[in-house]
Protein backbone atom coordinates (compact mmCIF):
# COMPACT_ATOMS: atom_id res chain seq x y z
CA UNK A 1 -27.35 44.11 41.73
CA UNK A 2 -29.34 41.09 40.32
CA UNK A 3 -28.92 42.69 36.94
CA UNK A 4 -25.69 43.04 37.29
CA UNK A 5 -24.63 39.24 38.55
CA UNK A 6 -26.45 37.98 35.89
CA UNK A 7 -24.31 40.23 33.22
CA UNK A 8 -21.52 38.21 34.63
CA UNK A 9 -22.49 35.30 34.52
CA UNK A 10 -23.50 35.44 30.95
CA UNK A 11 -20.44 36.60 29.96
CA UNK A 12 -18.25 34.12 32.40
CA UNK A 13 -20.17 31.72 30.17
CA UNK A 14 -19.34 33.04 26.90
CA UNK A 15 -16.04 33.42 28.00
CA UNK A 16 -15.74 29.72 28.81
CA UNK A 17 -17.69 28.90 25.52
CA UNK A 18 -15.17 31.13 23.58
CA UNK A 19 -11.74 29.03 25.15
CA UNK A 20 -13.68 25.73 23.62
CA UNK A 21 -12.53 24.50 20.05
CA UNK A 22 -14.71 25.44 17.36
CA UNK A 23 -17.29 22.68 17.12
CA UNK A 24 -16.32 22.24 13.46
CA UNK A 25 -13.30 20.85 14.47
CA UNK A 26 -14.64 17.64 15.73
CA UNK A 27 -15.32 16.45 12.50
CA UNK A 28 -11.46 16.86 11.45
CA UNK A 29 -10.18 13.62 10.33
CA UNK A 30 -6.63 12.53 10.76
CA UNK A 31 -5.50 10.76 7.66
CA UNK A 32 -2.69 8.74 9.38
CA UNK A 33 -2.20 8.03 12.97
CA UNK A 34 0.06 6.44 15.37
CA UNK A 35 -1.39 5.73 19.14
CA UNK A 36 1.35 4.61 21.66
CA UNK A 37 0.94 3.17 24.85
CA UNK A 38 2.50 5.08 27.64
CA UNK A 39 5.55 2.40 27.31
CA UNK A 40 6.67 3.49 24.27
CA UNK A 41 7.03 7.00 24.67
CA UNK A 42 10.81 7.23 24.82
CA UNK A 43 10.71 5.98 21.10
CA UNK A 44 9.56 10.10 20.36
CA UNK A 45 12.86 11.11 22.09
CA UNK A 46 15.50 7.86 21.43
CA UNK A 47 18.53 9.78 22.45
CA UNK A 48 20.60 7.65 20.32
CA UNK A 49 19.49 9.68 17.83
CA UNK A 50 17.23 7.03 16.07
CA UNK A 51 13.57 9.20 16.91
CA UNK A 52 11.10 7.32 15.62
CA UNK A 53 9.84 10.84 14.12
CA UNK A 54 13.56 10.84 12.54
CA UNK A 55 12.44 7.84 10.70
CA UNK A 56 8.92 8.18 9.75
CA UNK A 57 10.18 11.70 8.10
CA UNK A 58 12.52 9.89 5.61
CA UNK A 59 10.08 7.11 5.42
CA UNK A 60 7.44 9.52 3.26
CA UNK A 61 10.52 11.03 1.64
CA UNK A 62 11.01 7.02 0.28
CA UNK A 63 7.72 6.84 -0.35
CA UNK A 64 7.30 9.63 -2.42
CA UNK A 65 9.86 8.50 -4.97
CA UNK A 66 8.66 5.04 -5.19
CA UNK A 67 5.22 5.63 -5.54
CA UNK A 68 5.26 9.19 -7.17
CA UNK A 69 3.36 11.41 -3.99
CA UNK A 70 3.55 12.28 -1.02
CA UNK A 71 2.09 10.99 1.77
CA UNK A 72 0.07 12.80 4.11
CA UNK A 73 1.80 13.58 7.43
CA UNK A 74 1.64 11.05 10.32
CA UNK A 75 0.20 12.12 13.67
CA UNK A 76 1.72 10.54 16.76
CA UNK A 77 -0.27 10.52 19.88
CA UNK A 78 -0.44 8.44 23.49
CA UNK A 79 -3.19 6.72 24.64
CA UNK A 80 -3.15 6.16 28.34
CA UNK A 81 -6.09 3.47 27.67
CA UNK A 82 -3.96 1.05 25.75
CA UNK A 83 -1.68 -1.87 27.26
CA UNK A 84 1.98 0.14 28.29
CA UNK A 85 3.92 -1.50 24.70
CA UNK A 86 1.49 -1.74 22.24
CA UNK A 87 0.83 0.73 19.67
CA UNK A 88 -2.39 1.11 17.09
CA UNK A 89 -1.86 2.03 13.14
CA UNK A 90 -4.98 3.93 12.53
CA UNK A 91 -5.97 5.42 8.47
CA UNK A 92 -8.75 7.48 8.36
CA UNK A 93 -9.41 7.06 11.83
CA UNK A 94 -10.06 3.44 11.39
CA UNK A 95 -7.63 0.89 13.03
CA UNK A 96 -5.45 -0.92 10.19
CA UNK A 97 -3.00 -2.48 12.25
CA UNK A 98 -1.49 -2.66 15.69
CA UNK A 99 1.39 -4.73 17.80
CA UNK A 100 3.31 -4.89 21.24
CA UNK A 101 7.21 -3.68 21.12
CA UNK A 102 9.80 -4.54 24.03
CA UNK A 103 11.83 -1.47 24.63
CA UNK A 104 15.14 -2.24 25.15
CA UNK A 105 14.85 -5.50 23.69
CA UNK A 106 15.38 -6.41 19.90
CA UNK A 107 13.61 -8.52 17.48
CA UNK A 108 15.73 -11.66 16.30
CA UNK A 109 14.55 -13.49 13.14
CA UNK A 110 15.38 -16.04 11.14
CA UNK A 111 15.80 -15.71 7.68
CA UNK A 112 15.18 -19.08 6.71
CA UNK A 113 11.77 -18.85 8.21
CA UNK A 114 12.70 -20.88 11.22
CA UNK A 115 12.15 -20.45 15.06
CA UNK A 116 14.77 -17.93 16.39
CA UNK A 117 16.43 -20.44 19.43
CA UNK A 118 17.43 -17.90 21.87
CA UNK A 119 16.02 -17.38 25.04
CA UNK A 120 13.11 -14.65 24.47
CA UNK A 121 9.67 -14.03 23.94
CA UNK A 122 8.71 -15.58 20.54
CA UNK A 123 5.96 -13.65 18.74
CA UNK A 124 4.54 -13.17 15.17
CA UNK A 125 6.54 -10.14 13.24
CA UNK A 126 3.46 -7.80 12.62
CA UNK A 127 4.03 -6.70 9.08
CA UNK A 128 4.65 -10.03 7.58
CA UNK A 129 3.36 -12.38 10.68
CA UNK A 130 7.15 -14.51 10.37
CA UNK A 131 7.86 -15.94 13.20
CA UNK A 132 10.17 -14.00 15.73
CA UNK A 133 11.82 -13.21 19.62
CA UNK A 134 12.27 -10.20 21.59
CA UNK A 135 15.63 -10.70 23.21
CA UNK A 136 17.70 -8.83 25.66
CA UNK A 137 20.25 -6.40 23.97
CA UNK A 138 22.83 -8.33 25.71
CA UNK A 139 22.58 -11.31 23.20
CA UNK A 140 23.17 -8.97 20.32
CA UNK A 141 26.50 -10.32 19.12
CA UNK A 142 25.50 -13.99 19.84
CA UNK A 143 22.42 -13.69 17.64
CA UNK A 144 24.54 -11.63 14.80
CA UNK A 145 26.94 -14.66 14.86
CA UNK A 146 24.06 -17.18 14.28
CA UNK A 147 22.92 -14.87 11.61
CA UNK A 148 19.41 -14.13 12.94
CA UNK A 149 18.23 -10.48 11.85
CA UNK A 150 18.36 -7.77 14.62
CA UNK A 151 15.63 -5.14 14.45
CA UNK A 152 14.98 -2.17 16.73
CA UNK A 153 11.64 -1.51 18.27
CA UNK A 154 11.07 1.62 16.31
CA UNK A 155 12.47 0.20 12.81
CA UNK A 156 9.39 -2.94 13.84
CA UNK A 157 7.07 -0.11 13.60
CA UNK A 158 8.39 1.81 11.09
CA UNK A 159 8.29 -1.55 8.83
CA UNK A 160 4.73 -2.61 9.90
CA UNK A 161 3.37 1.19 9.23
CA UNK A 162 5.03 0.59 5.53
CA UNK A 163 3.31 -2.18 4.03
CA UNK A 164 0.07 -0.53 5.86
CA UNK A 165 0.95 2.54 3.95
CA UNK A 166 1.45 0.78 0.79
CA UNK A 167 -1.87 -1.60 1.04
CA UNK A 168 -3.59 1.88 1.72
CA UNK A 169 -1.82 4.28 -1.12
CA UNK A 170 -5.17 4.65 -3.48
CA UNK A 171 -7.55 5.66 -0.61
CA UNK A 172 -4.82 8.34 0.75
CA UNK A 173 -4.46 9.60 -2.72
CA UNK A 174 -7.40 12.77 -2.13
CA UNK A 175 -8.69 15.07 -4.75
CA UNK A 176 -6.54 18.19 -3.43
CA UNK A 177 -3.37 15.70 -4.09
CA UNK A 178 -3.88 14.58 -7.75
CA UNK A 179 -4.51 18.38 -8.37
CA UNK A 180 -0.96 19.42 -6.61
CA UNK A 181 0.23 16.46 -9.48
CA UNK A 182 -1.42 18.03 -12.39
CA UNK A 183 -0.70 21.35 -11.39
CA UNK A 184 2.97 20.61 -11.26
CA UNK A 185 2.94 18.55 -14.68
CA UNK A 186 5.00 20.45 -17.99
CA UNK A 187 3.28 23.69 -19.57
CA UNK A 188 2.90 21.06 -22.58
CA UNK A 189 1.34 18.19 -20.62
CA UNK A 190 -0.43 20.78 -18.93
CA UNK A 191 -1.95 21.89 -22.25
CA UNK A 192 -3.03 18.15 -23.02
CA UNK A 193 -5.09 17.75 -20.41
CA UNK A 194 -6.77 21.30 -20.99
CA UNK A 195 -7.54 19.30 -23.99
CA UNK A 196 -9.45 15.90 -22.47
CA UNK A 197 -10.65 17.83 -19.54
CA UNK A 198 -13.66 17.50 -18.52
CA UNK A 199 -14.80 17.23 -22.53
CA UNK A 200 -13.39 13.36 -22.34
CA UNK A 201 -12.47 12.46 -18.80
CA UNK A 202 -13.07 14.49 -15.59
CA UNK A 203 -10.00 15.39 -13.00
CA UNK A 204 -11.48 13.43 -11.05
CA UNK A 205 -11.54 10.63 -13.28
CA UNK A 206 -7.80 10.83 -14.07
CA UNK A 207 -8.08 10.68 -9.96
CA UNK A 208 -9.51 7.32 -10.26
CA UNK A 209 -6.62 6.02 -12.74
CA UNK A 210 -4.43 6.86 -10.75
CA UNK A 211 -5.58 5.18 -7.91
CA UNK A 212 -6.40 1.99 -9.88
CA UNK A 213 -2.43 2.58 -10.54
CA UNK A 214 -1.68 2.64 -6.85
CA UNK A 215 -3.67 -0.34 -5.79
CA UNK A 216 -1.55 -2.76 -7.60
CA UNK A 217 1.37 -0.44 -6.21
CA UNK A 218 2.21 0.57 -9.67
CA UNK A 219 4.11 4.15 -9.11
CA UNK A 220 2.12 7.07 -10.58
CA UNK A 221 5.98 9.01 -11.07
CA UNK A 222 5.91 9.41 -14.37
CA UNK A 223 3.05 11.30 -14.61
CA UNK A 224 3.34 12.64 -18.26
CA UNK A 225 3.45 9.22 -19.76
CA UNK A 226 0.04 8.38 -17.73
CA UNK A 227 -1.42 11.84 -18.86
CA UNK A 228 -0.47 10.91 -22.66
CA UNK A 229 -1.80 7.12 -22.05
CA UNK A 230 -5.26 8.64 -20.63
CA UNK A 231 -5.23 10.95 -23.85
CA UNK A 232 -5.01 8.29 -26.45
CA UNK A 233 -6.90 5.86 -24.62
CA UNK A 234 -9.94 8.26 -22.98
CA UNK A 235 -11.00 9.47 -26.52
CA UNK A 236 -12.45 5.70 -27.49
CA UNK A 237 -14.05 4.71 -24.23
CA UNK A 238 -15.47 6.44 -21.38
CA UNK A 239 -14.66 3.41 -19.18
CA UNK A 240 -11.97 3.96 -16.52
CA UNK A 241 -11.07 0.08 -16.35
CA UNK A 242 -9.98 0.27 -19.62
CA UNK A 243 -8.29 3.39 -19.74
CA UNK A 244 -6.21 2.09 -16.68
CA UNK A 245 -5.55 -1.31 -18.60
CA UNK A 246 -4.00 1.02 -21.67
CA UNK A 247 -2.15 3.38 -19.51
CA UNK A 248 -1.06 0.06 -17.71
CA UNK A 249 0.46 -0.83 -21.02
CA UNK A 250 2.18 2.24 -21.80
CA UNK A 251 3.91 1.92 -18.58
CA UNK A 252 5.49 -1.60 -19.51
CA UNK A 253 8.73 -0.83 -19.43
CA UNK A 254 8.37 0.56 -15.46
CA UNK A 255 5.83 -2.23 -14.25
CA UNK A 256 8.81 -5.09 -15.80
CA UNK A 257 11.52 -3.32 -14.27
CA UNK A 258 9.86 -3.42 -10.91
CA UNK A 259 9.36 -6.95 -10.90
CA UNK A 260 12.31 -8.53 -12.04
CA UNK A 261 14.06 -10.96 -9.99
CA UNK A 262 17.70 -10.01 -8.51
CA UNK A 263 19.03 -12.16 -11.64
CA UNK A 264 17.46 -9.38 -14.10
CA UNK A 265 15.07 -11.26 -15.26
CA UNK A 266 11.44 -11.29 -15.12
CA UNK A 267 10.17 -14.36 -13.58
CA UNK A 268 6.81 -15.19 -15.08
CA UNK A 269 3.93 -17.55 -13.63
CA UNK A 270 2.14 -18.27 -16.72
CA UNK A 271 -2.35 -19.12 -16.65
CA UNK A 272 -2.84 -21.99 -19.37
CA UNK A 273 -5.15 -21.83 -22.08
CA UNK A 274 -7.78 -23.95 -20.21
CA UNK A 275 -7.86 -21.30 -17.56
CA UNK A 276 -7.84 -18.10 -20.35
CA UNK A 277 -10.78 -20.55 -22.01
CA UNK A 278 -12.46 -20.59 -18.83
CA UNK A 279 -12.18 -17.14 -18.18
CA UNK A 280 -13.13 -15.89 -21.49
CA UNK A 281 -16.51 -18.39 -21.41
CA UNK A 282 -17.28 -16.59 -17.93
CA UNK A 283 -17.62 -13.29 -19.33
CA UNK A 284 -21.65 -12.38 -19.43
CA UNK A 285 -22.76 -8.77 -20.64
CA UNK A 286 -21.25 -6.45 -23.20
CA UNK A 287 -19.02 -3.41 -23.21
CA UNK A 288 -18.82 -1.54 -19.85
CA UNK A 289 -21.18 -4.07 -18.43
CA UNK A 290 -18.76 -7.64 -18.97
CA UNK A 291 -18.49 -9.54 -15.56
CA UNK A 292 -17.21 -12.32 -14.57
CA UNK A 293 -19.29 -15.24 -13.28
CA UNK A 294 -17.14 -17.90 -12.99
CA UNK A 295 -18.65 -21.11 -11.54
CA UNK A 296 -17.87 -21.76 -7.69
CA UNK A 297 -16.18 -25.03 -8.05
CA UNK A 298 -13.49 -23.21 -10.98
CA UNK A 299 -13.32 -20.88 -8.48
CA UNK A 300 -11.69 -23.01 -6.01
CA UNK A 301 -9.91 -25.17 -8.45
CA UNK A 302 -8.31 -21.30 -9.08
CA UNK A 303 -7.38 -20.30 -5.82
CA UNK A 304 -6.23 -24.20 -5.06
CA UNK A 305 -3.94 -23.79 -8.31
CA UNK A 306 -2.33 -20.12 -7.71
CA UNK A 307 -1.88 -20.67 -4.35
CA UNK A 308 -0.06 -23.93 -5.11
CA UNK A 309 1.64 -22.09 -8.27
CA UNK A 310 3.57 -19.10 -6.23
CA UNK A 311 4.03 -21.47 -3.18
CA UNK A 312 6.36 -23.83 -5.60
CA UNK A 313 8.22 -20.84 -7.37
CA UNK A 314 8.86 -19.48 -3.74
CA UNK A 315 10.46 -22.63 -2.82
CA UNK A 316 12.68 -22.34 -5.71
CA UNK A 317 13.81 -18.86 -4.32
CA UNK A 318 11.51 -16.91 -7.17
CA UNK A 319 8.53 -13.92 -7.05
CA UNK A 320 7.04 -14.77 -10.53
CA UNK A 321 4.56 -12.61 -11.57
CA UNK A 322 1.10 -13.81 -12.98
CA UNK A 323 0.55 -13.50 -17.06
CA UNK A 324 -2.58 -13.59 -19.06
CA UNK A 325 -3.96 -12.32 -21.49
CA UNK A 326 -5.12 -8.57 -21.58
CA UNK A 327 -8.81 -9.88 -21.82
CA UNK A 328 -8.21 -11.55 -18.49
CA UNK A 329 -6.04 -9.36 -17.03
CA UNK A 330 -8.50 -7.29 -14.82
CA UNK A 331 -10.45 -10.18 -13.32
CA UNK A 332 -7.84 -12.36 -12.71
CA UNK A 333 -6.87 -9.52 -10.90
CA UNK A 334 -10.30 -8.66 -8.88
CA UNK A 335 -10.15 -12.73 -8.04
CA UNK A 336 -6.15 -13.49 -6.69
CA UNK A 337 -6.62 -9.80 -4.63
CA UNK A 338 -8.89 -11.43 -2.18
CA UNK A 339 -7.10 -14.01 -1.53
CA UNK A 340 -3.25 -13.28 -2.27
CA UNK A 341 -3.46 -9.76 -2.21
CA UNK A 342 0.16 -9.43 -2.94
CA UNK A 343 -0.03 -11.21 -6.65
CA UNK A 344 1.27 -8.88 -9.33
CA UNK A 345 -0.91 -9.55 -12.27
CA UNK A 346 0.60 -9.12 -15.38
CA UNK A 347 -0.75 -8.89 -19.52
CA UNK A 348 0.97 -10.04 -22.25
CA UNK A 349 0.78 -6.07 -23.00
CA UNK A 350 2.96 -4.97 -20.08
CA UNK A 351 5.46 -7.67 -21.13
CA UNK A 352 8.23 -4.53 -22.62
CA UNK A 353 10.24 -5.70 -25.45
CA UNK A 354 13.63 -5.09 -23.73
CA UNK A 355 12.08 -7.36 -20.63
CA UNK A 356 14.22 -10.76 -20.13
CA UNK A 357 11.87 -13.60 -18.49
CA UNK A 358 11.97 -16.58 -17.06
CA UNK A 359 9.29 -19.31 -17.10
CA UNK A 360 8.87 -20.21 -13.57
CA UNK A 361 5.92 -22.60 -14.20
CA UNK A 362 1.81 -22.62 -15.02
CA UNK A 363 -1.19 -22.34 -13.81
């Protein structure tokens, strides 16, 4: 009898191990996720058809033509522990961005940059931080008439999971992703990399490219060209900066066209000689080894003089881009991403011949 009660136990207890998830599973990692509070629930299920599911579907379809892949799928999940309207951006697991929505409520902004005056709560915009006010639904046509823009709470969301997306594009490019890319390239272009690969650059390598590509949100589309760029380039140096900087330049005609200004033309923020002097003088080591060691008080005179450089074209209604020289290119780069992370950096080499500019000003 004792014999037998323990048989049952043990096997009550393997039975109740069994229904468990495979322990494995615990160390699955969600590349994108979306936590709601229990508040914002009804945005899964908007009956007036505007799910924010609906519009996180088309928002990787966007994606994928602008940048050239396609985004891993976004999880959506509640979290009971979190205030009832805020909702938490999460990449990788780890928290990239988060913000409060008013259902039933839209967000009224100003596009002159001003204080929406309409009765409201005024908050921060979370993708952009501009200021803005929840107001009632009622006020819709007053604040259309004033000209404010109107935004849903799911199209907030939508918008702030974007540029979170797009700040995040080289770390969400994976291994198993570039290979889908190269698998689906040409049966020529496919026979061109048989012919680097891995004698002058790894896959993995080309992996690294392309998400020095992605970084500067330059679109990895037009994958043969890059393929063809890493050929020519990957046979003189083994250095992946500088293969990136010649694939950069092979791309000219794409990176121009997706900075010029709604005139057509390219507007171009310009660095002075002094500044190309005083980056070239703060290059120590050779080859693969250069860095820069520019002296802290240039280093502030820098960030003082781009800062005050984009600041005056943007009152003047431009987005220049930044020129230099290809020497400088890279670590002008490396030193406006940490503070202006949204600078387009530009060579003289990605300037394409059929590119119009406009002088905007200099640094």
């Amino acid at each position: 009898m004792e014999n037998k009660q323990t048989e049952q136990a043990d096997k009550a207890a393997a039975d109740a191990a069994g229904a468990e998830p495979p322990i494995g599973e615990t160390l699955h990692i969600d590349e994108l996720k979306i936590e709601l509070g229990y508040g914002l629930l009804p945005l899964i299920n908007d009956v007036e058809g505007r799910r924010l599911t609906d519009q996180i579907r088309a928002l990787r379809r966007n994606l994928a033509q602008e940048t050239g892949f396609v985004l891993p799928s976004v999880r959506i999940v509640d979290n009971m522990q979190m205030p009832g309207e805020q909702y938490l951006i999460r990449v990788k697991e780890m928290e990239a961005g988060f913000g409060e929505l008013k259902m039933r409520h839209l967000l009224a902004m100003d596009p002159a940059g001003g204080q929406v005056d309409l009765p409201g709560a005024h908050v921060k915009e979370p993708a952009f931080g501009l200021p803005a006010t929840w107001i009632d639904e009622g006020l819709r046509e007053e604040a259309t008439f004033r000209g404010y823009t109107l935004v849903d709470p799911a199209a907030v969301l939508v918008t702030h999971l974007t540029e979170i997306l797009r700040e995040n594009m080289a770390d969400l490019l994976s291994y198993a992703e570039t290979e889908k890319l190269l698998d689906a390239l040409s049966k020529e272009h496919k026979k061109l990399l048989e012919d680097i690969t891995p004698s002058q650059i790894t896959r993995a390598g080309i992996q690294r490219i392309l998400q020095n590509l992605l970084k500067e949100r330059v679109s990895i589309r037009d994958l043969a060209t890059i393929v063809e760029a890493v050929a020519e380039a990957a046979s003189a140096t083994q250095n992946l900066d500088a293969v990136t900087e010649h694939v950069r330049t092979r791309l000219a005609r794409q990176i121009c066209y997706a900075n010029k200004g709604p005139d057509g033309a390219l507007p171009v923020l310009s660095l002075s000689p002094q500044w190309e002097q005083a980056f070239a003088e703060a290059l120590i080591g050779e080859g693969d080894r250069r860095q820069l060691a520019l002296a802290p008080s240039h280093l502030r005179d820098f960030v003082a003089q781009v800062r005050e450089g984009f600041e005056r074209a943007g009152s003047a209604g431009d987005v220049p881009v930044l020129l230099t020289s290809p020497q400088a290119r890279p670590y002008v780069r490396s030193l406006a991403e940490r503070f202006r992370p949204q600078t387009v950096v530009m060579s003289q080499n990605e300037i394409h011949a059929s590119a119009r500019l406009k002088t905007v000003g200099q640094i």
